[in-house]
C-alpha atoms as a PDB file:
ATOM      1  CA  UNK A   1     -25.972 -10.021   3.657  1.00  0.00           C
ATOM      2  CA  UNK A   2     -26.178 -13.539   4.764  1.00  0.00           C
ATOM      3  CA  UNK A   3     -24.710 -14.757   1.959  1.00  0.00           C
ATOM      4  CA  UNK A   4     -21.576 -12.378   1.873  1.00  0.00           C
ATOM      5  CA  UNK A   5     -21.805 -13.799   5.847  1.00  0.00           C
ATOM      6  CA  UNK A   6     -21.633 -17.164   4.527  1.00  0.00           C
ATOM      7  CA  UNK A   7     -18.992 -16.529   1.955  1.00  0.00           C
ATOM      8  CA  UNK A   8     -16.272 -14.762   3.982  1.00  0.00           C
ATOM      9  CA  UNK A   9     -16.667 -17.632   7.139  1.00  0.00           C
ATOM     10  CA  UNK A  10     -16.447 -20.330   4.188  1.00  0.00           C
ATOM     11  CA  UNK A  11     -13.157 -18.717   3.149  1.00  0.00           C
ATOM     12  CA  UNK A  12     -11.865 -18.271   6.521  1.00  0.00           C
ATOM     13  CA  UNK A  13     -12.288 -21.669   7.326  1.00  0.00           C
ATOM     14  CA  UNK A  14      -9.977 -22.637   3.901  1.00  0.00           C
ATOM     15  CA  UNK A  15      -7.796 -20.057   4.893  1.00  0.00           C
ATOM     16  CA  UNK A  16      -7.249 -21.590   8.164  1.00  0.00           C
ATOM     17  CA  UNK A  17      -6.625 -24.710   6.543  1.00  0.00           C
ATOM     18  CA  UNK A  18      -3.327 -23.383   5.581  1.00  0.00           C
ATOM     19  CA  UNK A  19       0.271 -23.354   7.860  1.00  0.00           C
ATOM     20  CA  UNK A  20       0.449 -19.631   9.528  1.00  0.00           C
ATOM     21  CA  UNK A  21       3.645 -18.870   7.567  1.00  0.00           C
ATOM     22  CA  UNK A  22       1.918 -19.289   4.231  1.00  0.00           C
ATOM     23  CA  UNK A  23      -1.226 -16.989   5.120  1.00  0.00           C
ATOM     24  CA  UNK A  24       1.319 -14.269   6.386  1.00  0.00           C
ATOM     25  CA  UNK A  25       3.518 -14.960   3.355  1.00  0.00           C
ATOM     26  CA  UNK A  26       0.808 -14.592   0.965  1.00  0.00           C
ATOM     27  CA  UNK A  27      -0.079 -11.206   2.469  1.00  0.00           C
ATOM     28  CA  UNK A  28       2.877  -9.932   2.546  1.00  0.00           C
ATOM     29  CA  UNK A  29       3.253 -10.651  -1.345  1.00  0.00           C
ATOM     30  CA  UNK A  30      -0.371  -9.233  -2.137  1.00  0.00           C
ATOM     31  CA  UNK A  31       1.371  -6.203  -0.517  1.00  0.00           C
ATOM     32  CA  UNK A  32       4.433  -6.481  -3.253  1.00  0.00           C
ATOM     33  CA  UNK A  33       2.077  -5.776  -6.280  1.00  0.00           C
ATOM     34  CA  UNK A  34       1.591  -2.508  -7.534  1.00  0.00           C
ATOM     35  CA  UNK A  35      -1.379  -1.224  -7.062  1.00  0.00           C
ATOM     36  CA  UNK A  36      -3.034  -3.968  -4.383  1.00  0.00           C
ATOM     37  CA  UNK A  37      -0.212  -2.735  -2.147  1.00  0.00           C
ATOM     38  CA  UNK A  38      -0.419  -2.717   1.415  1.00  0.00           C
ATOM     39  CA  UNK A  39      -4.005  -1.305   1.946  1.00  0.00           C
ATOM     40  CA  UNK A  40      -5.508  -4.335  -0.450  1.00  0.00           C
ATOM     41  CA  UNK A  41      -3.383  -6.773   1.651  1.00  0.00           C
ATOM     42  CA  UNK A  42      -4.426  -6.197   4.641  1.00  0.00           C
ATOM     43  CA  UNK A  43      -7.905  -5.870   3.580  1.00  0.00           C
ATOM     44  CA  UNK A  44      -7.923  -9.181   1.879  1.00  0.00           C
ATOM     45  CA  UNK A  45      -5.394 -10.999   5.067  1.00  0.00           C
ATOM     46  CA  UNK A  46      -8.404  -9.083   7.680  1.00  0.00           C
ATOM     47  CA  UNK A  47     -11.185 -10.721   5.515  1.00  0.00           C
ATOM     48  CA  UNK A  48      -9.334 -14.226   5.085  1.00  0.00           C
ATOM     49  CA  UNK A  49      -9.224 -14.120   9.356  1.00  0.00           C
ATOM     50  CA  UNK A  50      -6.199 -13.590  10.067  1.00  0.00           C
ATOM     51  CA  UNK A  51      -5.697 -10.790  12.731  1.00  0.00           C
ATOM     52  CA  UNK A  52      -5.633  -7.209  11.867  1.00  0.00           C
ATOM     53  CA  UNK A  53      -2.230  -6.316  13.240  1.00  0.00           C
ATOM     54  CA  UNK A  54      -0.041  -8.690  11.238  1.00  0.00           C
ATOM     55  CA  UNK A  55      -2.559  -7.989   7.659  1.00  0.00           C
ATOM     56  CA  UNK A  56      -1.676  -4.675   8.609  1.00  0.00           C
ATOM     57  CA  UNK A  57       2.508  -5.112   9.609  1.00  0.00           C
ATOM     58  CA  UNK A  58       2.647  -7.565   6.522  1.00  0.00           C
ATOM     59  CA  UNK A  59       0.940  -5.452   3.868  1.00  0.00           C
ATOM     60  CA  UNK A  60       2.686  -2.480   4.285  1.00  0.00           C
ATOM     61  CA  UNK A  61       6.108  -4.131   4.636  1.00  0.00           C
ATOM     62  CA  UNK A  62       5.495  -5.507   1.549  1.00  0.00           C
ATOM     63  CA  UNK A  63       4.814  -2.157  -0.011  1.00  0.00           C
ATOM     64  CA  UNK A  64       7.850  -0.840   1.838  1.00  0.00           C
ATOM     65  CA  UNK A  65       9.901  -3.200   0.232  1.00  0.00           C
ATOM     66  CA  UNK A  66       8.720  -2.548  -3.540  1.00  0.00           C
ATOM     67  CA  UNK A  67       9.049   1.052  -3.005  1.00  0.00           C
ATOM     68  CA  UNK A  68      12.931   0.328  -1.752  1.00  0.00           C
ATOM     69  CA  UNK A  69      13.701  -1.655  -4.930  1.00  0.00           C
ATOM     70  CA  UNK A  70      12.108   1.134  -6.984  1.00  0.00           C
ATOM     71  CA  UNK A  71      14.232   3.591  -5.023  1.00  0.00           C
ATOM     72  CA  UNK A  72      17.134   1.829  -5.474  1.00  0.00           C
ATOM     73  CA  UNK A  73      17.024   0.968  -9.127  1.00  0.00           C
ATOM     74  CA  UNK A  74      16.454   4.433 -10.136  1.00  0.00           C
ATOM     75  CA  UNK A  75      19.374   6.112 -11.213  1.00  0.00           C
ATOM     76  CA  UNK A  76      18.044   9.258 -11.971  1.00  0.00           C
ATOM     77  CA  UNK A  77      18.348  10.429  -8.217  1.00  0.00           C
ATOM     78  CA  UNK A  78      20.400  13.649  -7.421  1.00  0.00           C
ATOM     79  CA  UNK A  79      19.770  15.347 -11.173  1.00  0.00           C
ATOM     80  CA  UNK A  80      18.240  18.355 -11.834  1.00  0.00           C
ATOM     81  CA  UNK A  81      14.616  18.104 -12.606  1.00  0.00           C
ATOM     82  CA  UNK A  82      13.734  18.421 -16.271  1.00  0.00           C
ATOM     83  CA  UNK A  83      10.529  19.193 -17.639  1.00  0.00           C
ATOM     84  CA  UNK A  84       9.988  15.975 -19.038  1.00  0.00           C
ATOM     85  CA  UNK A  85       8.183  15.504 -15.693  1.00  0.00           C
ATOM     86  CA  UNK A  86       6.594  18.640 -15.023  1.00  0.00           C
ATOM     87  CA  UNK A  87       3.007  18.022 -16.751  1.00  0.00           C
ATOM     88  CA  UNK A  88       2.525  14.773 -14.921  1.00  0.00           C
ATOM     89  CA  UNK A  89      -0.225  14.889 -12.549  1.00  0.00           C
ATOM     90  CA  UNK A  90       1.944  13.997  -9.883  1.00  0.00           C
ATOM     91  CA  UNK A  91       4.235  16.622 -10.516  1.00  0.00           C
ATOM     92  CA  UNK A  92       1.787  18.885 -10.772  1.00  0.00           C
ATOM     93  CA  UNK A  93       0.472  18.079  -6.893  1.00  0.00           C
ATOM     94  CA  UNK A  94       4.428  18.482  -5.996  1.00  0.00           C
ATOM     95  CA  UNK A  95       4.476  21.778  -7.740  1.00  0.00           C
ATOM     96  CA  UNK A  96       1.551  22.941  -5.662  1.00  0.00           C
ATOM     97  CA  UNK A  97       1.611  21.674  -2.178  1.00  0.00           C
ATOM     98  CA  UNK A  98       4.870  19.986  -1.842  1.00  0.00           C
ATOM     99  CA  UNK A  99       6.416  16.247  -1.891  1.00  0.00           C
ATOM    100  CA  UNK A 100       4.707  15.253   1.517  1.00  0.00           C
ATOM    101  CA  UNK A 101       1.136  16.146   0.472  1.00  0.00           C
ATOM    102  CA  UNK A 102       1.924  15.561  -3.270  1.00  0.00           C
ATOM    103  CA  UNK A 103       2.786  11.847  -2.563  1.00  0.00           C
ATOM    104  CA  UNK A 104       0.060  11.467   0.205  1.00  0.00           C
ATOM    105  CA  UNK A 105      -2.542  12.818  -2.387  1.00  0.00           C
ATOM    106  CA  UNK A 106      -1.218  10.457  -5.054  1.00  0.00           C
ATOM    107  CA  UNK A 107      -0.255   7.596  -2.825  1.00  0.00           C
ATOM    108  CA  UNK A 108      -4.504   7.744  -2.681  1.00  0.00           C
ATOM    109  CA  UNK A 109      -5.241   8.250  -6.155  1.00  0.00           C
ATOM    110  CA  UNK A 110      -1.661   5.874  -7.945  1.00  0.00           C
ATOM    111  CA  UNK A 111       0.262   3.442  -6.834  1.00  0.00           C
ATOM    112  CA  UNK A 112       3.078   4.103  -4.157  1.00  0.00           C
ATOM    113  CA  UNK A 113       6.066   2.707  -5.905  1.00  0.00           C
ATOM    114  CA  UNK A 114       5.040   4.027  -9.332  1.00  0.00           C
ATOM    115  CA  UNK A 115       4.407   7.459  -7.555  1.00  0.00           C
ATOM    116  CA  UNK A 116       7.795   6.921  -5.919  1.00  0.00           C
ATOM    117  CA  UNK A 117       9.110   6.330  -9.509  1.00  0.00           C
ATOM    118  CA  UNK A 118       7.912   9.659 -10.872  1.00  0.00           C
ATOM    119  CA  UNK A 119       9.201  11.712  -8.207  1.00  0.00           C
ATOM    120  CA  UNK A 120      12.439   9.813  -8.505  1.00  0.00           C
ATOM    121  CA  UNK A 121      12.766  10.261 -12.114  1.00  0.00           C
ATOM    122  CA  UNK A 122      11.715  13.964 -11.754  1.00  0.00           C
ATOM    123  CA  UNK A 123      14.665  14.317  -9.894  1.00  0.00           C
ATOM    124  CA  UNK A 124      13.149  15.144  -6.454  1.00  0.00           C
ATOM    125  CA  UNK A 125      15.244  14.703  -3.208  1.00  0.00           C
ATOM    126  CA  UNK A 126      15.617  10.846  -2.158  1.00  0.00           C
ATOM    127  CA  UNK A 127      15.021  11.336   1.273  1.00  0.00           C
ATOM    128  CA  UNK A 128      11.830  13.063   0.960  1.00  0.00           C
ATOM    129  CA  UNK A 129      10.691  11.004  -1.322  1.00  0.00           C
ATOM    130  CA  UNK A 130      11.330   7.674   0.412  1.00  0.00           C
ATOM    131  CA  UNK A 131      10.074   9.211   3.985  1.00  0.00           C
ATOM    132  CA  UNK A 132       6.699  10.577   2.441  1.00  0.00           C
ATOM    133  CA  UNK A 133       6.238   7.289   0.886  1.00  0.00           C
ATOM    134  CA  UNK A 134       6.477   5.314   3.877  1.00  0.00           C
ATOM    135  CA  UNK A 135       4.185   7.400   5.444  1.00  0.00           C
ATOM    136  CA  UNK A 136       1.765   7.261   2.874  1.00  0.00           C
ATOM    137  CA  UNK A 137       1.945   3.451   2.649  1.00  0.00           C
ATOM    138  CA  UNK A 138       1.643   2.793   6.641  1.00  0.00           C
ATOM    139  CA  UNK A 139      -1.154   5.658   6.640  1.00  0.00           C
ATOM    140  CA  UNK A 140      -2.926   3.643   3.475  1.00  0.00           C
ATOM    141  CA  UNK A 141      -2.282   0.035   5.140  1.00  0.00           C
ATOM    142  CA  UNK A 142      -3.336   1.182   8.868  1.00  0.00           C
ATOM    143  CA  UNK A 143      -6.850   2.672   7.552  1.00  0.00           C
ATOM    144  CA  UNK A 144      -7.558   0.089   5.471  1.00  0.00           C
ATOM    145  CA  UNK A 145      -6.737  -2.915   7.912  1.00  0.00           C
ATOM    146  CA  UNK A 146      -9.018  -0.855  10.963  1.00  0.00           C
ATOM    147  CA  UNK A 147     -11.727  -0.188   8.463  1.00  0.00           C
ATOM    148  CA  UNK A 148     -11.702  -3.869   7.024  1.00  0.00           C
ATOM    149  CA  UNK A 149     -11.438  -4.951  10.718  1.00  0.00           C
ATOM    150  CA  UNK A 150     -14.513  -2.692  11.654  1.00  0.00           C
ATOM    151  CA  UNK A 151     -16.766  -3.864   8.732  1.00  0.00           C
ATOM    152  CA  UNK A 152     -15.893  -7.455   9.096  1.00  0.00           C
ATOM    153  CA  UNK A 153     -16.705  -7.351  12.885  1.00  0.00           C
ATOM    154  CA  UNK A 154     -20.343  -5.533  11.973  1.00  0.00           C
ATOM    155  CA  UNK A 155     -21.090  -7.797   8.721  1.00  0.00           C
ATOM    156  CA  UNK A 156     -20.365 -11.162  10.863  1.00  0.00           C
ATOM    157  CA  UNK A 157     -22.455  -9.687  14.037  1.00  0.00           C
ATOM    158  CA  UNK A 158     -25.461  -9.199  11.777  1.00  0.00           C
END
């Protein structure tokens, strides 16, 4: 424990090294990548020492921004569905409980832009879609920045 102690003060010291624009910058383009997203981003900004709230703000705008550009690049919205789609795993949570709890459950288990994707190319309402996704990204980003937050503050104490 004292060394992971040692480790994360050692990188927050680097980090703040660095001009505050570029440590919120870099978060908010951890939060761009597929599959870091918003809840890795603010996990790795809380870690790096910079405050929880703008890890949090940063990481799941940059999520929020992906999943627009997937939304919007996808011209497959408004069709009917096909069953090209319907044996996907995602589809399959749709089918069951519904887009809202579909793309919470998979915004857990996949990516939220790729999820976003699926449901997009499935031909599944836009506005549902892009509403449960933010949710699901600002739920994903706001537990994982508190719970970073939380363990950093208990592993440093020690």
């Amino acid at each position: 424990m004292t060394q992971l102690r040692t480790w994360i003060l050692d990188l927050q010291q680097v980090v703040d090294t660095l001009p505050g624009p570029l440590q919120m910058l870099a978060v908010l383009l951890i939060g761009m990548i597929p599959f870091l997203e918003g809840d890795v981003a603010a996990t790795i900004g809380v870690v790096a020492g910079i405050h929880w709230l703008p890890s949090i703000v940063l990481g799941v705008t940059g999520t929020v921004v992906v999943t627009f550009l997937v939304l919007s690049s996808l011209g497959r919205f408004g069709r009917p569905r096909d069953n090209r789609w319907a044996e996907h795993k995602v589809m399959r949570r749709v089918e069951q409980w519904g887009v809202p709890i579909g793309m919470l459950i998979s915004g857990f288990l996949f990516s939220v832009p790729v999820t976003v994707f699926i449901m997009g190319a499935a031909g599944l309402r836009r506005p549902t879609v892009l509403i449960s996704a933010l949710a699901v990204a600002v739920l994903n980003g706001t537990v994982a920045g508190l719970l970073s937050a939380g363990i950093l503050q208990w592993v440093i104490d020690i």
